[in-house]
C-alpha atoms as a PDB file:
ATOM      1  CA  UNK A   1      26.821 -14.492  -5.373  1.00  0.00           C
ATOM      2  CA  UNK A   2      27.283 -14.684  -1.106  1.00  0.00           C
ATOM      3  CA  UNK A   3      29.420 -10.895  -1.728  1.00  0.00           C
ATOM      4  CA  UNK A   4      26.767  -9.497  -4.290  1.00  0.00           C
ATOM      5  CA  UNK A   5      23.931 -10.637  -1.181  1.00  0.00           C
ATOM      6  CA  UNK A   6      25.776  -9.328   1.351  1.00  0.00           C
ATOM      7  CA  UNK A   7      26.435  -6.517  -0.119  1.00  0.00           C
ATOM      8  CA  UNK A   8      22.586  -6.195  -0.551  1.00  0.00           C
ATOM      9  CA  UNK A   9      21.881  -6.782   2.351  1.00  0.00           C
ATOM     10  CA  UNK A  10      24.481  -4.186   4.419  1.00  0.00           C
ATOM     11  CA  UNK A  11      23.489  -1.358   1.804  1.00  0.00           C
ATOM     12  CA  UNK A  12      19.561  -2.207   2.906  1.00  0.00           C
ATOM     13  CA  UNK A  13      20.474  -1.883   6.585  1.00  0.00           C
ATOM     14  CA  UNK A  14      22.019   0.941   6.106  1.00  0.00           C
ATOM     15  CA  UNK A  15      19.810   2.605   4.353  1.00  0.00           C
ATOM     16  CA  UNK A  16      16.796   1.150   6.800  1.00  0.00           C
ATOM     17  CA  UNK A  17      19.151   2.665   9.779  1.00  0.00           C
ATOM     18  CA  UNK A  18      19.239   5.575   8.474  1.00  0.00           C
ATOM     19  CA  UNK A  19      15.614   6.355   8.016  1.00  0.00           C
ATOM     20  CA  UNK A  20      14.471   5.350  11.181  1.00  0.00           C
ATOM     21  CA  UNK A  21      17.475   8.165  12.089  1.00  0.00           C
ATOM     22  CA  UNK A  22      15.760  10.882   9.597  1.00  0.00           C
ATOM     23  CA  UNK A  23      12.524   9.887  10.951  1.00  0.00           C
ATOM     24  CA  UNK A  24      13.023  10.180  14.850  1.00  0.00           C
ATOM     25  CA  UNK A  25      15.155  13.445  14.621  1.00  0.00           C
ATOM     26  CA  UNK A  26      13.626  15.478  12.254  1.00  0.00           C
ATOM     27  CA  UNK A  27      10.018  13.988  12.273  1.00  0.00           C
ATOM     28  CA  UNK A  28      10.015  15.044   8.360  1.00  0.00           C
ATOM     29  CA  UNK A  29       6.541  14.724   6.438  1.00  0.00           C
ATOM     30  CA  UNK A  30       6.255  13.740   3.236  1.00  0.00           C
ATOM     31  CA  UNK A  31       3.150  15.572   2.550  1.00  0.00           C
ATOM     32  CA  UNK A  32       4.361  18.473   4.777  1.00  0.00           C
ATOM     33  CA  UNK A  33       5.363  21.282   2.319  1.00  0.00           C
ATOM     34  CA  UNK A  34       1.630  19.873   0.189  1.00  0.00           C
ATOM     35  CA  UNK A  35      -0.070  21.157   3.014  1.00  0.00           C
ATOM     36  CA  UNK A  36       1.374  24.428   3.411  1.00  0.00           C
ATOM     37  CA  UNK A  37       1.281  25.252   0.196  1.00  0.00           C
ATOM     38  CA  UNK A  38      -2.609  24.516   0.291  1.00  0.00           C
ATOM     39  CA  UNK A  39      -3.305  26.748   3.033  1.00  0.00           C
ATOM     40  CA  UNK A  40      -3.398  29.570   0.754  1.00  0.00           C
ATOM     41  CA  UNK A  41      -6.119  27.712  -1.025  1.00  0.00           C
ATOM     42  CA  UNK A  42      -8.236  27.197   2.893  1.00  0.00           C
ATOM     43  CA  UNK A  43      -8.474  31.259   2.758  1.00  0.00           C
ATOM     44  CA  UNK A  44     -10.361  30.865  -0.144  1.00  0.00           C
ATOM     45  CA  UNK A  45     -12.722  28.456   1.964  1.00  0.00           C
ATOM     46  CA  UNK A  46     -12.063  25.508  -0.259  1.00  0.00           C
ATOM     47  CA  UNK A  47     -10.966  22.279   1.761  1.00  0.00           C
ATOM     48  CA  UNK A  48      -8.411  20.515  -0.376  1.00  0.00           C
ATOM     49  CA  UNK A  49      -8.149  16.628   0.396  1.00  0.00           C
ATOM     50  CA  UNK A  50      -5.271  15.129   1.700  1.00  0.00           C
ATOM     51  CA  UNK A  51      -3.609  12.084   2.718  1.00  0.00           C
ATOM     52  CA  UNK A  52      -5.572   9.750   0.180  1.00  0.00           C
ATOM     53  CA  UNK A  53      -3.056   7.499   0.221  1.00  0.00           C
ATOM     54  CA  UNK A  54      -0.042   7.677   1.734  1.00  0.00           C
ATOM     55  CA  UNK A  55       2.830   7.904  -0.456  1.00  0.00           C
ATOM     56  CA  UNK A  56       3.075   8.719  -4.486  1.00  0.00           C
ATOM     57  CA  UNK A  57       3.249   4.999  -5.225  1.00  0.00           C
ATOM     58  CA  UNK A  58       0.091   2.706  -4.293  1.00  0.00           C
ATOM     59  CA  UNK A  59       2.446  -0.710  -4.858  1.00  0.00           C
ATOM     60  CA  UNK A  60       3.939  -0.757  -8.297  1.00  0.00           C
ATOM     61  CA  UNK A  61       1.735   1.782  -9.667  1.00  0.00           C
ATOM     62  CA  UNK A  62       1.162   5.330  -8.792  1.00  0.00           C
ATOM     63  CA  UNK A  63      -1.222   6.737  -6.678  1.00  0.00           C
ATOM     64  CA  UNK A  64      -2.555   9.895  -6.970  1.00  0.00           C
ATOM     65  CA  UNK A  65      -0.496  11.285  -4.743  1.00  0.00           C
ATOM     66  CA  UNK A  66       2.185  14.318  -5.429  1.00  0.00           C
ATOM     67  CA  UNK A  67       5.031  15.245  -3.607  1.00  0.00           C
ATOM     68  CA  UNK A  68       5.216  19.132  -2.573  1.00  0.00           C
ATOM     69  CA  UNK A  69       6.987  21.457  -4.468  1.00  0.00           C
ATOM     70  CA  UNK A  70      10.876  20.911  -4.103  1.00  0.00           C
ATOM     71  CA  UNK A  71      10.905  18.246  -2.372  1.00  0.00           C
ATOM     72  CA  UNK A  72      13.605  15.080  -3.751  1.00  0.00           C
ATOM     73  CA  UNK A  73      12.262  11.808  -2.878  1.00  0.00           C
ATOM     74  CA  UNK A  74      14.623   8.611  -3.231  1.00  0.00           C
ATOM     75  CA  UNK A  75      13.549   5.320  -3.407  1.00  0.00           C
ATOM     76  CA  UNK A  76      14.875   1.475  -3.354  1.00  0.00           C
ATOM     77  CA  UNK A  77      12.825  -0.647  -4.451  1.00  0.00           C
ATOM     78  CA  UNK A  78      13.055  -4.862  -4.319  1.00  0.00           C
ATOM     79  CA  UNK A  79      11.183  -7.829  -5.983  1.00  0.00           C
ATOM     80  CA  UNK A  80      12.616 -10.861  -4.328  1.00  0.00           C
ATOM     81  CA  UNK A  81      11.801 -14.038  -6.264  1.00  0.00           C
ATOM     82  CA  UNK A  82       8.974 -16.744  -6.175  1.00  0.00           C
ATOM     83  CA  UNK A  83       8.582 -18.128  -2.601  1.00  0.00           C
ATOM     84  CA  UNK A  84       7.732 -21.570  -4.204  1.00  0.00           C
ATOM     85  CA  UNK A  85      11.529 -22.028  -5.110  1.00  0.00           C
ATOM     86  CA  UNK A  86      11.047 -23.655  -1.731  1.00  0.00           C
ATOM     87  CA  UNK A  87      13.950 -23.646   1.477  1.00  0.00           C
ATOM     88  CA  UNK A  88      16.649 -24.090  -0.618  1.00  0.00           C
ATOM     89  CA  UNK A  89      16.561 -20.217  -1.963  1.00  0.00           C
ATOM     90  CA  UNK A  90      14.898 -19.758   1.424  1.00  0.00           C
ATOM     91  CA  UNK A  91      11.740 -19.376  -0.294  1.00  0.00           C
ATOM     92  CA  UNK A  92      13.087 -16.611  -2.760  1.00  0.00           C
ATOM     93  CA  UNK A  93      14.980 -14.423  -0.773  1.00  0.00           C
ATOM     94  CA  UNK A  94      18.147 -15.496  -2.289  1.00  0.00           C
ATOM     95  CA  UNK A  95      17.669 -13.465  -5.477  1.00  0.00           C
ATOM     96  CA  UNK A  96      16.316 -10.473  -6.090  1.00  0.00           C
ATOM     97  CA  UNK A  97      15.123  -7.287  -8.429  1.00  0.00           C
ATOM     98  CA  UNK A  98      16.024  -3.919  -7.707  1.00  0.00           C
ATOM     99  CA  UNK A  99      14.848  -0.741  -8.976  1.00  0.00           C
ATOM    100  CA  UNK A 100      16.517   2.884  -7.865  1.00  0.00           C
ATOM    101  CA  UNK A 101      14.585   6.370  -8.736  1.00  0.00           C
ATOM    102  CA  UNK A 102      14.421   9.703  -7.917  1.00  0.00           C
ATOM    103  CA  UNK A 103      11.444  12.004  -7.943  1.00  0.00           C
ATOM    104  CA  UNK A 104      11.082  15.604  -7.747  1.00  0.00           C
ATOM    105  CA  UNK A 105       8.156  18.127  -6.698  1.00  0.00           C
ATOM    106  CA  UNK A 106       8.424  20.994  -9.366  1.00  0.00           C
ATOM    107  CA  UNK A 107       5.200  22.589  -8.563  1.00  0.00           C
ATOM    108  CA  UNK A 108       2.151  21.622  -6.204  1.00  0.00           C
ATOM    109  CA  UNK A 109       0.850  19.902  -9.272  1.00  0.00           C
ATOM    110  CA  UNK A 110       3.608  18.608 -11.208  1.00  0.00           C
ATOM    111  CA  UNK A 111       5.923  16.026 -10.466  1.00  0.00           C
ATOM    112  CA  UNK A 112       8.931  14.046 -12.376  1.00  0.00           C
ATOM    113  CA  UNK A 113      11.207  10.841 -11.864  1.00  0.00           C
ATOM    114  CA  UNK A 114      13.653   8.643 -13.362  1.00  0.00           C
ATOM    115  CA  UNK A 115      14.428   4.957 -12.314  1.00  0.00           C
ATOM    116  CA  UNK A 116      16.699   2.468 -13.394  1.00  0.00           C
ATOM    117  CA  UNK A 117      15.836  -1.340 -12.544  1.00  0.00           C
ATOM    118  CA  UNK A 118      17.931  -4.865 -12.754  1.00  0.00           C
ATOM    119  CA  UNK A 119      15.441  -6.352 -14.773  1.00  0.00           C
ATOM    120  CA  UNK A 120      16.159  -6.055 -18.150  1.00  0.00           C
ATOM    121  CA  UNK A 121      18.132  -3.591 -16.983  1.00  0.00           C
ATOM    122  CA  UNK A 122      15.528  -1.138 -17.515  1.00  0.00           C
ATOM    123  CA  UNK A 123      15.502   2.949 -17.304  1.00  0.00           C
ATOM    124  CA  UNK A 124      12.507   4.433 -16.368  1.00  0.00           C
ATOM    125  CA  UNK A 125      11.248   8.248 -17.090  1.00  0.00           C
ATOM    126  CA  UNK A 126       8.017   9.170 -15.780  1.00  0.00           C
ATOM    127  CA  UNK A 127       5.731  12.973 -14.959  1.00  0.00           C
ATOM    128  CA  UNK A 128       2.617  13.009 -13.410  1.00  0.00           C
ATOM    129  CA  UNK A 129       0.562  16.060 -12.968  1.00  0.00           C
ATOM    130  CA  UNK A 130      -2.666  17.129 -11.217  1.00  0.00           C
ATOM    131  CA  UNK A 131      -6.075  17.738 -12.983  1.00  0.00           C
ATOM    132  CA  UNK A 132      -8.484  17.996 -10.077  1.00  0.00           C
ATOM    133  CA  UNK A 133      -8.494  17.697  -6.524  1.00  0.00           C
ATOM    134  CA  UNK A 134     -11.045  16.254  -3.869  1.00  0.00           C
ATOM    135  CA  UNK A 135     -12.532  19.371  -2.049  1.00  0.00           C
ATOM    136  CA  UNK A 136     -15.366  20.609   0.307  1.00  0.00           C
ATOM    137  CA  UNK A 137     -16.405  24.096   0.499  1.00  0.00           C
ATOM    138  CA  UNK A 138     -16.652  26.634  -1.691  1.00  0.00           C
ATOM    139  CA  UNK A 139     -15.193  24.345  -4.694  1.00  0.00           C
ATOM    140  CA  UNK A 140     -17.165  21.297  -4.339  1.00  0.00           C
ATOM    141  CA  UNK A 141     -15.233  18.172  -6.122  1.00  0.00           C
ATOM    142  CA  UNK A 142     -15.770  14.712  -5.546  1.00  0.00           C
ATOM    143  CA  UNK A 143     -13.114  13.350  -6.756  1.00  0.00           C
ATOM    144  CA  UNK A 144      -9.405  13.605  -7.185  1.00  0.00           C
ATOM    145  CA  UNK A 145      -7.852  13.363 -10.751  1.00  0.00           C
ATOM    146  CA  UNK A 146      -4.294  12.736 -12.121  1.00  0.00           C
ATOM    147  CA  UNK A 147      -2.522  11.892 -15.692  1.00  0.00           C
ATOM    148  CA  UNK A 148       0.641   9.683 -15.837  1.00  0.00           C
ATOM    149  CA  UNK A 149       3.226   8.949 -18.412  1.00  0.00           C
ATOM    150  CA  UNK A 150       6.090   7.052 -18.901  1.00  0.00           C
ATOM    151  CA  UNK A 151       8.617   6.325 -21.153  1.00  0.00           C
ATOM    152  CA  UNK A 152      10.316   2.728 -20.773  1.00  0.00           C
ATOM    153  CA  UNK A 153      13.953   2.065 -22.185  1.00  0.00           C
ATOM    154  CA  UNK A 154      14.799  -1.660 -21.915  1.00  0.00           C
ATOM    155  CA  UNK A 155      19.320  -1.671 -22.680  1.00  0.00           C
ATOM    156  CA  UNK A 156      19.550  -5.420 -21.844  1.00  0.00           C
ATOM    157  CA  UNK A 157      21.556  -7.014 -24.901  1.00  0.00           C
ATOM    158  CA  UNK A 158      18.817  -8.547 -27.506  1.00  0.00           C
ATOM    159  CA  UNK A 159      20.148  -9.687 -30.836  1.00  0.00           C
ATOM    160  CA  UNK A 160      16.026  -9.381 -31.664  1.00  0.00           C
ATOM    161  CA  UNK A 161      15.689  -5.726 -31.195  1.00  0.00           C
ATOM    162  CA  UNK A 162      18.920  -4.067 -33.155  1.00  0.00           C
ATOM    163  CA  UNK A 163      17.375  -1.093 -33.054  1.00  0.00           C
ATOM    164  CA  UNK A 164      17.468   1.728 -30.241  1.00  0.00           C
ATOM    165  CA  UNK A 165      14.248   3.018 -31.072  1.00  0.00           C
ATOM    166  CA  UNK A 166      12.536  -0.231 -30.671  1.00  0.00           C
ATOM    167  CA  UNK A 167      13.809  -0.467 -27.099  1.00  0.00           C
ATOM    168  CA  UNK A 168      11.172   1.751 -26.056  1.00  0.00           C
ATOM    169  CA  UNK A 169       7.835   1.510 -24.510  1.00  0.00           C
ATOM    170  CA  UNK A 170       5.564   4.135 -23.544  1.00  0.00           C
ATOM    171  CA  UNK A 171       2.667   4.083 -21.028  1.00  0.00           C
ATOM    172  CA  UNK A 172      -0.235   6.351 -20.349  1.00  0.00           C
ATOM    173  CA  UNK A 173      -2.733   6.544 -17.416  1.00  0.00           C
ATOM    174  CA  UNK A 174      -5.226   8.605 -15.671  1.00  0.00           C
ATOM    175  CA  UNK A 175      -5.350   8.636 -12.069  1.00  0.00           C
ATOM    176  CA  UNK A 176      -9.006   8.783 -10.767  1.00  0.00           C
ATOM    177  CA  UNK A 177      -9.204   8.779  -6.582  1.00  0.00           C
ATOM    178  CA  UNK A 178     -11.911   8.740  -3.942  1.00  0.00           C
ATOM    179  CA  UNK A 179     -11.212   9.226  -0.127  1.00  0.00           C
ATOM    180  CA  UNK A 180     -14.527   8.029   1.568  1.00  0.00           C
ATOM    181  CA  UNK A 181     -13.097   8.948   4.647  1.00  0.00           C
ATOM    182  CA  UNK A 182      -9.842   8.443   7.105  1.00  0.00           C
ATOM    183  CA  UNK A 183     -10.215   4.659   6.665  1.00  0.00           C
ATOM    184  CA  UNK A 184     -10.872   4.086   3.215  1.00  0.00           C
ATOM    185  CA  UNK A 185      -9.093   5.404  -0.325  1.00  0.00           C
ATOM    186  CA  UNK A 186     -10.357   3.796  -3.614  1.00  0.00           C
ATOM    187  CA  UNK A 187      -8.482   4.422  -7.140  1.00  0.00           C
ATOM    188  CA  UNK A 188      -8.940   3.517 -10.754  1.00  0.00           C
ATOM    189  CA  UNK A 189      -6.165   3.647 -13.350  1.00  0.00           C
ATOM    190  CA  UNK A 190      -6.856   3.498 -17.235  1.00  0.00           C
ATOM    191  CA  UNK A 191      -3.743   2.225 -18.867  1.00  0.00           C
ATOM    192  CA  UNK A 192      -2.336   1.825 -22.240  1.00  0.00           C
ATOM    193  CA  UNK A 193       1.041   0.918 -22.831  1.00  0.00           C
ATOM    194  CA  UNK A 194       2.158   1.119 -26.151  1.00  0.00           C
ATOM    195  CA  UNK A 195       5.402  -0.845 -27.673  1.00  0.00           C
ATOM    196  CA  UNK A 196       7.712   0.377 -30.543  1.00  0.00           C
ATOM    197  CA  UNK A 197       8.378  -3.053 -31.556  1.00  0.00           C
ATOM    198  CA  UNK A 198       6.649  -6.586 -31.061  1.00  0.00           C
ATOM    199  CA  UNK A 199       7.749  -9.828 -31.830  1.00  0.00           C
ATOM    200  CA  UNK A 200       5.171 -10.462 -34.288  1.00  0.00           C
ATOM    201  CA  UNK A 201       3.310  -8.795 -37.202  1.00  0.00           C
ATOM    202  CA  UNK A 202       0.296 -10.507 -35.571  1.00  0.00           C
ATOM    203  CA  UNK A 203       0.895  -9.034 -32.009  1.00  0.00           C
ATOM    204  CA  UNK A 204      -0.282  -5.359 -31.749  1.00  0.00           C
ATOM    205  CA  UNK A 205       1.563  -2.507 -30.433  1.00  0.00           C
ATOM    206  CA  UNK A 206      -0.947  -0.482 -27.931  1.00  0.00           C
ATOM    207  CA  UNK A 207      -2.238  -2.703 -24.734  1.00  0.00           C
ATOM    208  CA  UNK A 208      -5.473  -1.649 -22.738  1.00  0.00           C
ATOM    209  CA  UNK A 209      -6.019  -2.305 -18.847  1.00  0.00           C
ATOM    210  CA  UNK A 210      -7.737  -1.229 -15.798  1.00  0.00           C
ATOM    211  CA  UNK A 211      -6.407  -0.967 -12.080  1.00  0.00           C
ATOM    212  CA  UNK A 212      -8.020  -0.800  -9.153  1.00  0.00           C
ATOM    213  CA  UNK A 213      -6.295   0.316  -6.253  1.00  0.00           C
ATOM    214  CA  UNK A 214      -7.864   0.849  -2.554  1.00  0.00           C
ATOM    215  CA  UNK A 215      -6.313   2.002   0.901  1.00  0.00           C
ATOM    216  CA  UNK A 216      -7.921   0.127   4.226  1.00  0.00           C
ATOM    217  CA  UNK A 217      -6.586   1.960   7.309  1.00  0.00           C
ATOM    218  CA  UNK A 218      -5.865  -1.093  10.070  1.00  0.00           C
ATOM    219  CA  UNK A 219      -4.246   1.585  12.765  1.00  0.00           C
ATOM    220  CA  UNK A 220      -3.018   4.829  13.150  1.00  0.00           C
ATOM    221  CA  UNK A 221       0.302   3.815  11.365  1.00  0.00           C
ATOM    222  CA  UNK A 222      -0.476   0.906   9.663  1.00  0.00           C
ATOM    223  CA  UNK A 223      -2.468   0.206   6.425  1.00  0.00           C
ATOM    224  CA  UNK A 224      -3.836  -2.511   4.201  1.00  0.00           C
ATOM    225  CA  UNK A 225      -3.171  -1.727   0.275  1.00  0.00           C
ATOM    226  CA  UNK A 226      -4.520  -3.790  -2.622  1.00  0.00           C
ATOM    227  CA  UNK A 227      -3.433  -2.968  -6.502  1.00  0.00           C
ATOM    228  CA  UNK A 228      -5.060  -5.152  -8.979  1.00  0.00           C
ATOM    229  CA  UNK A 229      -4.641  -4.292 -13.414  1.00  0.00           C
ATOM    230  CA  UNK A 230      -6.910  -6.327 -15.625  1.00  0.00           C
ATOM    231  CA  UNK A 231      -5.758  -6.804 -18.841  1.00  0.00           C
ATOM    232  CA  UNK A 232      -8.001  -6.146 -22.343  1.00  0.00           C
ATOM    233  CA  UNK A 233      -5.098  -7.022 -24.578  1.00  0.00           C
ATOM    234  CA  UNK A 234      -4.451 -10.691 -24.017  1.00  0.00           C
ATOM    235  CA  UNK A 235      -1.438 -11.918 -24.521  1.00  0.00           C
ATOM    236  CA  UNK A 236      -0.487 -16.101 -23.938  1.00  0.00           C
ATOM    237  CA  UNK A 237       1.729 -16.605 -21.155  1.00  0.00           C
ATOM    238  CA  UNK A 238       0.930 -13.024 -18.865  1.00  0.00           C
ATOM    239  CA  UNK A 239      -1.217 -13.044 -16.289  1.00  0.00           C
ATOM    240  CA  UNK A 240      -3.156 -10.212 -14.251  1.00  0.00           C
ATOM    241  CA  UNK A 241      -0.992  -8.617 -11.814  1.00  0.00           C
ATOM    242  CA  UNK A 242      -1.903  -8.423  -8.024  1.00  0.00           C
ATOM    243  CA  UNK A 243      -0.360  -7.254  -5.666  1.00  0.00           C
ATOM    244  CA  UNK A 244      -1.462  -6.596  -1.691  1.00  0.00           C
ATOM    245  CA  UNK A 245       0.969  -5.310   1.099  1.00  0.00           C
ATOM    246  CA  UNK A 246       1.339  -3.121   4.345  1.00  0.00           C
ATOM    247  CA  UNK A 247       2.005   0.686   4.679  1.00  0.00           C
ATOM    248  CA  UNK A 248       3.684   1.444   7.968  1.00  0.00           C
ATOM    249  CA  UNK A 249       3.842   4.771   8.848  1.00  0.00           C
ATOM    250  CA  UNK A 250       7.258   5.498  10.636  1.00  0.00           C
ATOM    251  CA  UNK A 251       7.696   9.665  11.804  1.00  0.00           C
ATOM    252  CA  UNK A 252       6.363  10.881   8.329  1.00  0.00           C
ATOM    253  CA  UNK A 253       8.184   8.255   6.282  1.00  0.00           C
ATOM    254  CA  UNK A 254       6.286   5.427   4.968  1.00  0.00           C
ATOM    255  CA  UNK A 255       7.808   1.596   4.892  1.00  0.00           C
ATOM    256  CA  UNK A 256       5.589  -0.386   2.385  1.00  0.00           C
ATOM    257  CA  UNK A 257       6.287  -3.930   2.629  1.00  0.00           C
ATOM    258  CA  UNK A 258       3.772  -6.428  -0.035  1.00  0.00           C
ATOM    259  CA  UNK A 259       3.781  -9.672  -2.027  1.00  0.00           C
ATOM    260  CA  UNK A 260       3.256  -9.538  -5.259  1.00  0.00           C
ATOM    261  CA  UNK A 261       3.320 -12.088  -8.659  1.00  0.00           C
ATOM    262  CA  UNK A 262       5.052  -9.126 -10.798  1.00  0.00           C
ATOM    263  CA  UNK A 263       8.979  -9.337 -11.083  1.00  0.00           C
ATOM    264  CA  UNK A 264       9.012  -5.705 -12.860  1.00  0.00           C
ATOM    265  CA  UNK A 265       8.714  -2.567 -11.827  1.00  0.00           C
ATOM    266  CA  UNK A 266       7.472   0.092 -14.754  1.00  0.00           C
ATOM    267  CA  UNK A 267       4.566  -0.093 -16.217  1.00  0.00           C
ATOM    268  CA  UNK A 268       5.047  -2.002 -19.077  1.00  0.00           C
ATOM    269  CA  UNK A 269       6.870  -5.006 -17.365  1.00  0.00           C
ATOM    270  CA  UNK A 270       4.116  -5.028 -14.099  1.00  0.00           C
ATOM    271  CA  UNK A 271       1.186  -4.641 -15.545  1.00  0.00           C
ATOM    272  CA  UNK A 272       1.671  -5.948 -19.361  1.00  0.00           C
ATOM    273  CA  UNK A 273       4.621  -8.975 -18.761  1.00  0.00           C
ATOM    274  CA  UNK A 274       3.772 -10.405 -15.749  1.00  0.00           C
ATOM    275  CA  UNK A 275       4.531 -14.029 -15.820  1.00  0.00           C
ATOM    276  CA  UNK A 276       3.355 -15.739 -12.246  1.00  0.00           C
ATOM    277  CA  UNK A 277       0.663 -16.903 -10.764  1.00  0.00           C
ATOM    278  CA  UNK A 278      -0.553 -16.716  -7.218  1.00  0.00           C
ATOM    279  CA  UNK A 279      -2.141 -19.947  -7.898  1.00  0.00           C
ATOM    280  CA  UNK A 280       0.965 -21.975  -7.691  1.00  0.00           C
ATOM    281  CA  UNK A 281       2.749 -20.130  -5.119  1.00  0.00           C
ATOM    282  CA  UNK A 282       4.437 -17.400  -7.807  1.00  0.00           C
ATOM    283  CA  UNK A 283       4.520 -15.025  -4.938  1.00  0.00           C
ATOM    284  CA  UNK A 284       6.976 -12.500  -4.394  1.00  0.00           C
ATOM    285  CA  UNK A 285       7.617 -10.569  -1.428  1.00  0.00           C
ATOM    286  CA  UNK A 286       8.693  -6.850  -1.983  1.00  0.00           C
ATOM    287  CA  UNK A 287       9.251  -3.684  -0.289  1.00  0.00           C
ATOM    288  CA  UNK A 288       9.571  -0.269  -1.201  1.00  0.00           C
ATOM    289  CA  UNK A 289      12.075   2.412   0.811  1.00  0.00           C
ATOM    290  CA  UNK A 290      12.300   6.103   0.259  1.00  0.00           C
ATOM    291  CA  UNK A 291      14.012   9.008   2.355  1.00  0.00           C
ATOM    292  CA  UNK A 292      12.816  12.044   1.651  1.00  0.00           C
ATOM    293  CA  UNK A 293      15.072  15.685   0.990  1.00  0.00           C
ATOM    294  CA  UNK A 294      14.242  19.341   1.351  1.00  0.00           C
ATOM    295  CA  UNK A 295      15.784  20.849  -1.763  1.00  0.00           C
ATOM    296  CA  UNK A 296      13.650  23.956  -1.938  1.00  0.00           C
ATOM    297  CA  UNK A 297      12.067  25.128   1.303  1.00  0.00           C
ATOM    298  CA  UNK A 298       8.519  27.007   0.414  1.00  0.00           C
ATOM    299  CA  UNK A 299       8.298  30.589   1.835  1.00  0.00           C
ATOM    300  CA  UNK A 300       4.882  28.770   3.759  1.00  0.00           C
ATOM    301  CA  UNK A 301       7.650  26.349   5.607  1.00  0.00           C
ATOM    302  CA  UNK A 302      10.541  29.050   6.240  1.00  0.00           C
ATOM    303  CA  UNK A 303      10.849  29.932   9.700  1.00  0.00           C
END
């Protein structure tokens, strides 16, 4: 256990190092290669909105954010456990979960990922794609809109599931975003997250929720996030997930560190099989960590 931490531990500093290295040098933006590609759209006097929140995931959930067309974005991702395990785990930080993705910009309005996470040993495939975009000027749009979708593959051995095909899970959501102004970002997310297999004949297989989502800008690098999904589907034993953390902004990368009563990270195992409460100190800090590649330079960006 002391090598597996350690090893966790010099593979985040490295990886924290390094950022800070991409960051300083190359001053690399995620949304960089967005913008340019909507200055095409400005000649048309349409104002597109950007910058509603400031990365492609609020917390656990997505925001309705995309990244630019070719650009690779990796991310680490950890769940440390419940800070009421007291000092003797040193309030969770012992243990952890870990998720690793990638996601890729095909288009301006399409994006893709995969993931794989330590809980349940989980793989993760996900798209999300743009339906409408916030804009001023000659298109007039209030709002910004996305659609989600995931497919959830849970490998760890269960004698109860014998079948592949009931390893899966599936969610769905759409993505609705307001940005009131540089300060404030506010997002809903319809979800349903349906299951190939329950547990019961009684239990059913497609689960309803809402999140609510909202950006509060504290500083010129620094902001306050909130993620919230309340569940329709009951189900004894989950609770509602919350989750509220800190965006700092670091050369065009973005450092989100939160707590959080979720131990999963995909949508079913968030929003649908959270177990904690905040109530009794089932708190979990978290962070999120992504560096950010340049596989296809736009023509917009070529110099």
């Amino acid at each position: 256990m002391k090598i597996v931490l350690k090893k966790q531990a010099f593979i985040f500093f490295l990886l924290l190092t390094g950022t800070f290295k991409l960051a300083t040098a190359q001053d690399v933006d995620l949304f960089k290669s967005q913008d340019a590609q909507d200055n095409k759209d400005k000649q048309t006097l349409t104002d597109y909105t950007t910058g509603t929140f400031k990365t492609t995931r609020l917390i656990n959930g997505e925001s309705i954010e995309n990244l630019g067309a070719g650009i690779l974005d990796v991310k680490i991702s950890h769940r440390f456990n419940p800070v009421n395990e007291g000092a003797y785990t040193l309030f969770g930080l012992d243990n952890a979960s870990m998720r690793m993705g990638v996601d890729y910009g095909i288009n301006k309005w399409l994006m893709v990922g995969v993931g794989r996470s330590t809980f349940e040993k989980t793989y993760d495939f996900f798209g999300k794609a743009r339906i409408l975009r916030q804009s001023t000027g000659k298109v007039k749009m209030p709002i910004s809109v996305s659609i989600a979708g995931s497919a959830i593959w849970k490998t760890i051995k269960d004698p109860s599931i014998p079948n592949y095909v009931d390893r899966f899970s599936y969610s769905g959501q759409l993505l609705i975003a307001r940005k009131f102004n540089d300060y404030i970002s506010l997002q809903l997310m319809p979800t349903l997250v349906h299951y190939n297999s329950v547990l019961h004949l009684s239990q059913p297989n497609d689960y309803y929720s809402l999140g609510v989502g909202g950006r509060l800008r504290l500083s010129r690098r620094v902001n306050l996030t909130s993620e919230y999904y309340y569940r329709f589907t009951k189900e004894d034993g989950y609770v509602n997930s919350l989750s509220v953390g800190f965006d700092i902004e670091t050369g065009g990368h973005v450092f989100q560190f939160h707590f959080t009563n979720s131990t999963g990270m995909t949508d079913r195992t968030f929003i649908e099989e959270t177990v904690n409460k905040w109530s009794d100190g089932g708190v979990r800090f978290g962070f999120n960590i992504a560096r950010v590649f340049t596989i296809v330079k736009p023509k917009e960006l070529k110099m």
